[in-house]
C-alpha atoms as a PDB file:
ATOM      1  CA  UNK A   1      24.960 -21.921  -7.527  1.00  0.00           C
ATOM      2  CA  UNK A   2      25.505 -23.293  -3.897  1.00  0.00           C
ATOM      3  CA  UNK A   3      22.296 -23.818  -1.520  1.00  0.00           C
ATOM      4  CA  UNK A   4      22.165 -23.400   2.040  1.00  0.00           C
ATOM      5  CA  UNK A   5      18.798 -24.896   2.676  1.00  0.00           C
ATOM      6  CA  UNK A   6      17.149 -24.698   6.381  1.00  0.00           C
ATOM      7  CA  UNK A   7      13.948 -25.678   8.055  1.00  0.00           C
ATOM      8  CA  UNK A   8      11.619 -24.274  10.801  1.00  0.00           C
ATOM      9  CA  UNK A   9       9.277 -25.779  12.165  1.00  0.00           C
ATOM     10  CA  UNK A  10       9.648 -28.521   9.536  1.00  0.00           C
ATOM     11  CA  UNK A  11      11.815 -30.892   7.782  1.00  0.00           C
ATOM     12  CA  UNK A  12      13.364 -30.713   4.830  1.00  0.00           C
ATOM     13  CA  UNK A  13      12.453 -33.757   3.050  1.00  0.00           C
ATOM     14  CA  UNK A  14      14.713 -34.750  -0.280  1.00  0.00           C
ATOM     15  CA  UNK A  15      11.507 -33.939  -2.145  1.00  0.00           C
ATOM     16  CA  UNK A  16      11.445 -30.291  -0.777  1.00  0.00           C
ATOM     17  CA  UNK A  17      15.250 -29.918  -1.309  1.00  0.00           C
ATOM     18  CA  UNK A  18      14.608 -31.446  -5.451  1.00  0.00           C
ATOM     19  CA  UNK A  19      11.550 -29.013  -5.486  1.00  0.00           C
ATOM     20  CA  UNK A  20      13.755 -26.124  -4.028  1.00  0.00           C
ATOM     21  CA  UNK A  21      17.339 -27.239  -6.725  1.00  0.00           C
ATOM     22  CA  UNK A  22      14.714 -27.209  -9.629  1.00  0.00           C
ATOM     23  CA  UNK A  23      12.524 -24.224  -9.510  1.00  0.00           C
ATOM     24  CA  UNK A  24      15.480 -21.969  -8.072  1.00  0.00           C
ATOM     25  CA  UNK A  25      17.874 -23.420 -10.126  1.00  0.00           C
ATOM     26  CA  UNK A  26      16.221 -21.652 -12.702  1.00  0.00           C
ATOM     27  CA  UNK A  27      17.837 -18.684 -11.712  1.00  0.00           C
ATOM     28  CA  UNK A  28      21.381 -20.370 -11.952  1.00  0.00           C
ATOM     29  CA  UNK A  29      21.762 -18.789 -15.530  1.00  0.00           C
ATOM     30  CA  UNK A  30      21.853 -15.207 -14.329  1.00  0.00           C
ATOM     31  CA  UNK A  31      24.018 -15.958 -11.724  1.00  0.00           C
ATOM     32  CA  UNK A  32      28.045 -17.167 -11.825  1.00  0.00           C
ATOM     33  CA  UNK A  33      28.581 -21.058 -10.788  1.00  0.00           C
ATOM     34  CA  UNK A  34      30.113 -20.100  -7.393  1.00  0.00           C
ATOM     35  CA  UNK A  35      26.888 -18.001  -6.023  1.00  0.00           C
ATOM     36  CA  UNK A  36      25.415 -18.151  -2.892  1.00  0.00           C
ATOM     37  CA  UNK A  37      21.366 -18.843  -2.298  1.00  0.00           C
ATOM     38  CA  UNK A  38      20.038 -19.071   1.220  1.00  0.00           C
ATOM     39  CA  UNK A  39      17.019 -20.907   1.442  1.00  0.00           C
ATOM     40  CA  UNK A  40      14.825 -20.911   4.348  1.00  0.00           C
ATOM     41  CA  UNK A  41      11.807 -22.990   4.577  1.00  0.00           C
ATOM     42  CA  UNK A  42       9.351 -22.484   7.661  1.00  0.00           C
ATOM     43  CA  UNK A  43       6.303 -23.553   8.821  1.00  0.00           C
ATOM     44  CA  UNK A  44       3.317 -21.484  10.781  1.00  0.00           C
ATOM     45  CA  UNK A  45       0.401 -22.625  11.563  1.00  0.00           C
ATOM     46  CA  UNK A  46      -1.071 -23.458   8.018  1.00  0.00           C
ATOM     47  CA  UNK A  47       1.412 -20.966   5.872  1.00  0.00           C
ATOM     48  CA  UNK A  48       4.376 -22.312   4.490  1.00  0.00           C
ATOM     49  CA  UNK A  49       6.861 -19.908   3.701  1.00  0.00           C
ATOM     50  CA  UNK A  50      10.068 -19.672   1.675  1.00  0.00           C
ATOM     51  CA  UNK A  51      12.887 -17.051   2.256  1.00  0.00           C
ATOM     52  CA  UNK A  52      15.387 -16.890  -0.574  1.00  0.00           C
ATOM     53  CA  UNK A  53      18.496 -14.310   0.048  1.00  0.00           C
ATOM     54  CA  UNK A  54      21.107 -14.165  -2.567  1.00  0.00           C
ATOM     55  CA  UNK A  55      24.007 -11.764  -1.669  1.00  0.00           C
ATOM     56  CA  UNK A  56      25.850 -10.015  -4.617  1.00  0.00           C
ATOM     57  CA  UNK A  57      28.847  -7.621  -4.660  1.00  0.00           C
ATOM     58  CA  UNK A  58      27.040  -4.562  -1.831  1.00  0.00           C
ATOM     59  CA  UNK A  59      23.298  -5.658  -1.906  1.00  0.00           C
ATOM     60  CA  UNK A  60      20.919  -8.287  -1.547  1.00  0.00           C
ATOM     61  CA  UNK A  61      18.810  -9.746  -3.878  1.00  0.00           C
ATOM     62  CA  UNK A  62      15.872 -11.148  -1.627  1.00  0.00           C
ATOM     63  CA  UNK A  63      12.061 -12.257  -1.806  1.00  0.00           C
ATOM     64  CA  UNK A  64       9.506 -14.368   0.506  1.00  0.00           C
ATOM     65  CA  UNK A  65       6.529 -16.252  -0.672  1.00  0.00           C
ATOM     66  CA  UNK A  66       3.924 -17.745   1.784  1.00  0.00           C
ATOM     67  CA  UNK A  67       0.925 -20.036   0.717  1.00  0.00           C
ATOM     68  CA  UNK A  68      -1.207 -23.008   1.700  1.00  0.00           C
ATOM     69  CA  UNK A  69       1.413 -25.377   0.352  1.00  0.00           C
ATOM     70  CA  UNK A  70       5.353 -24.985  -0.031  1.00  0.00           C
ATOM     71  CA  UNK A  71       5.473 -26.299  -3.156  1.00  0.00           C
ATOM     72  CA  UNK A  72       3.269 -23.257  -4.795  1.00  0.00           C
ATOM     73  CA  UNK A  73       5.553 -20.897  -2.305  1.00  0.00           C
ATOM     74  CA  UNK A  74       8.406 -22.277  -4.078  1.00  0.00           C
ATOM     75  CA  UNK A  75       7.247 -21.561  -7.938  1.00  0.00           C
ATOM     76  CA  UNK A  76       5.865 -18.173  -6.707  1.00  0.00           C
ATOM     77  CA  UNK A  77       9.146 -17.056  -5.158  1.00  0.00           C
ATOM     78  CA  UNK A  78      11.433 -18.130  -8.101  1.00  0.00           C
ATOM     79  CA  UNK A  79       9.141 -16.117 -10.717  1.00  0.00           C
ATOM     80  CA  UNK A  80       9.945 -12.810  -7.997  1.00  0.00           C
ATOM     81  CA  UNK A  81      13.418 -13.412  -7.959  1.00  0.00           C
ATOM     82  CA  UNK A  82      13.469 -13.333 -11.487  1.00  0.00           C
ATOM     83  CA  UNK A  83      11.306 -10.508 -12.216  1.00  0.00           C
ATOM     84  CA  UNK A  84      13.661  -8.822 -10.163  1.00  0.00           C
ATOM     85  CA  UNK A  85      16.686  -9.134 -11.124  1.00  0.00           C
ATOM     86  CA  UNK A  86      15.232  -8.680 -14.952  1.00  0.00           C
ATOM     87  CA  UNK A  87      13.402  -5.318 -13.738  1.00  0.00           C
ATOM     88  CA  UNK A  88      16.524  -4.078 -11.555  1.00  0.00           C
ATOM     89  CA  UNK A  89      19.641  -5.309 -13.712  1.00  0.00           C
ATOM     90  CA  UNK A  90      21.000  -1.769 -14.426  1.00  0.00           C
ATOM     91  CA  UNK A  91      20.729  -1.076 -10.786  1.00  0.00           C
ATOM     92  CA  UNK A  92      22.135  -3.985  -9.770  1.00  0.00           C
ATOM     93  CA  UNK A  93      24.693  -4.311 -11.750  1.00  0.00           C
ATOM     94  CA  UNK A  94      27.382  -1.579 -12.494  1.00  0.00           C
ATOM     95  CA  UNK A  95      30.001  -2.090 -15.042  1.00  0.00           C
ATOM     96  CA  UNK A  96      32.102   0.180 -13.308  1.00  0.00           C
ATOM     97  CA  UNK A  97      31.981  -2.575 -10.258  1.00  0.00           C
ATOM     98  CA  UNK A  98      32.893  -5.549 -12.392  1.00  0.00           C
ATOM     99  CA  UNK A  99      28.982  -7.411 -11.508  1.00  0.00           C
ATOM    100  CA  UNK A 100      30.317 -10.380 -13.654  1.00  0.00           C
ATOM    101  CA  UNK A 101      32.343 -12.087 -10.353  1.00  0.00           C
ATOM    102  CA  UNK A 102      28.358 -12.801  -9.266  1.00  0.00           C
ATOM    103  CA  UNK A 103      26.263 -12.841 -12.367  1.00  0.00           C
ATOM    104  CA  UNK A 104      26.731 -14.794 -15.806  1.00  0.00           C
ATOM    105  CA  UNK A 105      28.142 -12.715 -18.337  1.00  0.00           C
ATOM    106  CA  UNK A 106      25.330 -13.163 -20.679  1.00  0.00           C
ATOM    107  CA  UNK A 107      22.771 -12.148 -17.873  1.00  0.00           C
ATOM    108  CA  UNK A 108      24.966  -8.873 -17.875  1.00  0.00           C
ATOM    109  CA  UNK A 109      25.514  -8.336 -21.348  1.00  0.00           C
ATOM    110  CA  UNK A 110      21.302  -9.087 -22.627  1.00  0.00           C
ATOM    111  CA  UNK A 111      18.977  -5.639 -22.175  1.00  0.00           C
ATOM    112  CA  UNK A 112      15.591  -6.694 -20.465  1.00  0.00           C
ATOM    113  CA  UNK A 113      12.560  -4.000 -21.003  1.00  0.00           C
ATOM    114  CA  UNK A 114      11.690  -2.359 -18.055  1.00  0.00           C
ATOM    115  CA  UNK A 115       8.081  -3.383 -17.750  1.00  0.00           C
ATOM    116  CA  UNK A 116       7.352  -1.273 -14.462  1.00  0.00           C
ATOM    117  CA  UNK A 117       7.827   2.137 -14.501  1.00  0.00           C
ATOM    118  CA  UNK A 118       7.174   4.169 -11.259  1.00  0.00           C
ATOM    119  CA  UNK A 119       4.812   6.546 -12.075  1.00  0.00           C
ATOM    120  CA  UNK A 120       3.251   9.370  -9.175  1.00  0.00           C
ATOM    121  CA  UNK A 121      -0.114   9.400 -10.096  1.00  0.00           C
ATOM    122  CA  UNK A 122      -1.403  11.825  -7.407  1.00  0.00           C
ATOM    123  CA  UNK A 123      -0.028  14.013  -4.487  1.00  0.00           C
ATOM    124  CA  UNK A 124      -1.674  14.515  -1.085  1.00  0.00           C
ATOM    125  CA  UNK A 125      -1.055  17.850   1.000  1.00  0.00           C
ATOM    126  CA  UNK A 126      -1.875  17.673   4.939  1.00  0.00           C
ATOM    127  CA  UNK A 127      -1.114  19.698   7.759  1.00  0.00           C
ATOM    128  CA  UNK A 128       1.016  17.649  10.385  1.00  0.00           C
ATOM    129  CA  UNK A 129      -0.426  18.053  13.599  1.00  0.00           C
ATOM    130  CA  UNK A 130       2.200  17.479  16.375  1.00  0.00           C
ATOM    131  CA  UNK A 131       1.000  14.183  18.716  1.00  0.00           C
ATOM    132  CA  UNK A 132       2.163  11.357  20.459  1.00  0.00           C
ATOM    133  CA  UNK A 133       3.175   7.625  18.739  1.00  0.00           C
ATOM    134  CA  UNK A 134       0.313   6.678  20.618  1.00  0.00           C
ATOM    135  CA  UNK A 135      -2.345   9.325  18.911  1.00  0.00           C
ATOM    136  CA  UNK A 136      -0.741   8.381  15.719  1.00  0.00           C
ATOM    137  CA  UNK A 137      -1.584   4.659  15.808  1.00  0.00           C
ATOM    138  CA  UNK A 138      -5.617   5.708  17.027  1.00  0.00           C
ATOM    139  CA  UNK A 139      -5.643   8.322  14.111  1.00  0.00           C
ATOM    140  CA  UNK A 140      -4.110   5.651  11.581  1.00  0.00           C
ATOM    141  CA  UNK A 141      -6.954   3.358  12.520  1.00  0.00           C
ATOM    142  CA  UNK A 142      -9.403   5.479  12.263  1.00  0.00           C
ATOM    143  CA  UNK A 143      -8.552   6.146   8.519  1.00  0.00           C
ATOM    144  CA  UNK A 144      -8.027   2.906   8.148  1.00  0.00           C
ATOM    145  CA  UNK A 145      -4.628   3.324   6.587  1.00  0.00           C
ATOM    146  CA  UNK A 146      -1.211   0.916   6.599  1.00  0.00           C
ATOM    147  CA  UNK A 147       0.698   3.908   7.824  1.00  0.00           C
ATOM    148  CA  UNK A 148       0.503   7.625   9.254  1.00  0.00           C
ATOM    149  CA  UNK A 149       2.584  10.459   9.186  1.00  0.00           C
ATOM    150  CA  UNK A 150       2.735  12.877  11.871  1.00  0.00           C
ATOM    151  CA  UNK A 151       4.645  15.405  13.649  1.00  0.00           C
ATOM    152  CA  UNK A 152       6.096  13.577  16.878  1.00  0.00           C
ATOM    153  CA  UNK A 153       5.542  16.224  20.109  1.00  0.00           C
ATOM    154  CA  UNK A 154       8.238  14.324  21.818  1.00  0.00           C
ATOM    155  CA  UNK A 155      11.257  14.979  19.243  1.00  0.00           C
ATOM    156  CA  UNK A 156       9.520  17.734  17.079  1.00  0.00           C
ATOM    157  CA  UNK A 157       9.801  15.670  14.082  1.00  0.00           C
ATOM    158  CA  UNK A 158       8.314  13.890  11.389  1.00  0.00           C
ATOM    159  CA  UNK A 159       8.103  10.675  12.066  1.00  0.00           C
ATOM    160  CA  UNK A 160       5.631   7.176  10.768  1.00  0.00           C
ATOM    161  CA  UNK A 161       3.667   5.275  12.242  1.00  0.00           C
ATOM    162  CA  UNK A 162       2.784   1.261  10.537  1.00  0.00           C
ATOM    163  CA  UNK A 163       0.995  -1.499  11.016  1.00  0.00           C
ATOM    164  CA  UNK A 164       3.046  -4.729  11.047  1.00  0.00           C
ATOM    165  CA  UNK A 165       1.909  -8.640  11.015  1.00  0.00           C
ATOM    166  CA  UNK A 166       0.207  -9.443  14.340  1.00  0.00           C
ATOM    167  CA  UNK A 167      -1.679  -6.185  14.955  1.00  0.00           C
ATOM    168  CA  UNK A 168       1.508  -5.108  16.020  1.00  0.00           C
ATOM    169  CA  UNK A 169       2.931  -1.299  15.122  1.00  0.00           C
ATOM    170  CA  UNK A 170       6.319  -0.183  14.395  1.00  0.00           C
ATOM    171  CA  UNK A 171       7.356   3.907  14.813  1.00  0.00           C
ATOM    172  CA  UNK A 172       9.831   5.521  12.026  1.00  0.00           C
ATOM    173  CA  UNK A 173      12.216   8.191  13.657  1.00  0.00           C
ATOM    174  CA  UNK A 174      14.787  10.207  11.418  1.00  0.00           C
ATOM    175  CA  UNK A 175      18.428   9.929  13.169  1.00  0.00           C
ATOM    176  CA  UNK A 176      19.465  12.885  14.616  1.00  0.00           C
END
């Protein structure tokens, strides 16, 4: 694999690059020799975070560990990576779509258990009241919820309210 390593808000000491070669070199054997890895290292306040992105033929394989130390971000985010692309393989890779010009061949050719299944365990039926983005976020916070559906009165659609990092909210809108 080839690294493109990068640093904000810190540097990236040989140490942190020998940290970064080992642990995600672990992945090298599912991948072919001429692969890609971005690795981005960044520092805020006290989290240290690691972004690993790994393009492939059409998609993306990416994950993003932050901790107390970069070190323990680094070991967390190569064991995500991996349970990945062991969880996903069939997805990812299509025969059809030759997948061996980006992974090894015997990444390709060995089955891996599907250890997660998606399973719907329960189904919730509401009415959608129509309301503003603005209602939306108060009602989501007053259920104490992640997210809201609701029935924009702008648009006449559904549409989905969510909290992001910072007490921030973002608004989901179907395109017309």
């Amino acid at each position: 694999m080839r690294y493109t390593i990068t640093g904000r808000n810190i540097d990236v000491t040989e140490g942190l690059k020998s940290a970064v070669y080992e642990k995600i070199g672990k992945l090298e054997k599912f991948f072919a020799p001429d692969t890609e890895a971005h690795v981005t290292l960044s520092v805020e306040k006290d989290r240290q975070k690691i972004e690993v992105t790994i393009p492939v033929k059409g998609s993306i394989i990416r994950a993003e560990q932050t901790s107390s130390d970069m070190y323990v971000s680094i070991d967390l985010v190569e064991e995500i990576i991996e349970r990945q692309l062991k969880k996903y393989k069939n997805k990812i890779i299509d025969r059809q779509q030759s997948g061996g010009d980006f992974f090894n061949q015997d990444f390709i050719d060995k089955d891996y258990e599907e250890d997660d299944t998606i399973q719907i365990v329960r189904t919730k039926k509401f009415d959608v009241k129509p309301m503003d983005p603005e209602e939306a976020c108060i009602q989501m916070e007053l259920l104490g919820h992640n997210f809201y559906v609701f029935c924009n009165s702008e648009t006449n659609q559904v549409n989905v309210v969510y909290k992001r990092k910072g007490n921030t909210y973002g608004l989901i809108e179907p395109e017309a």
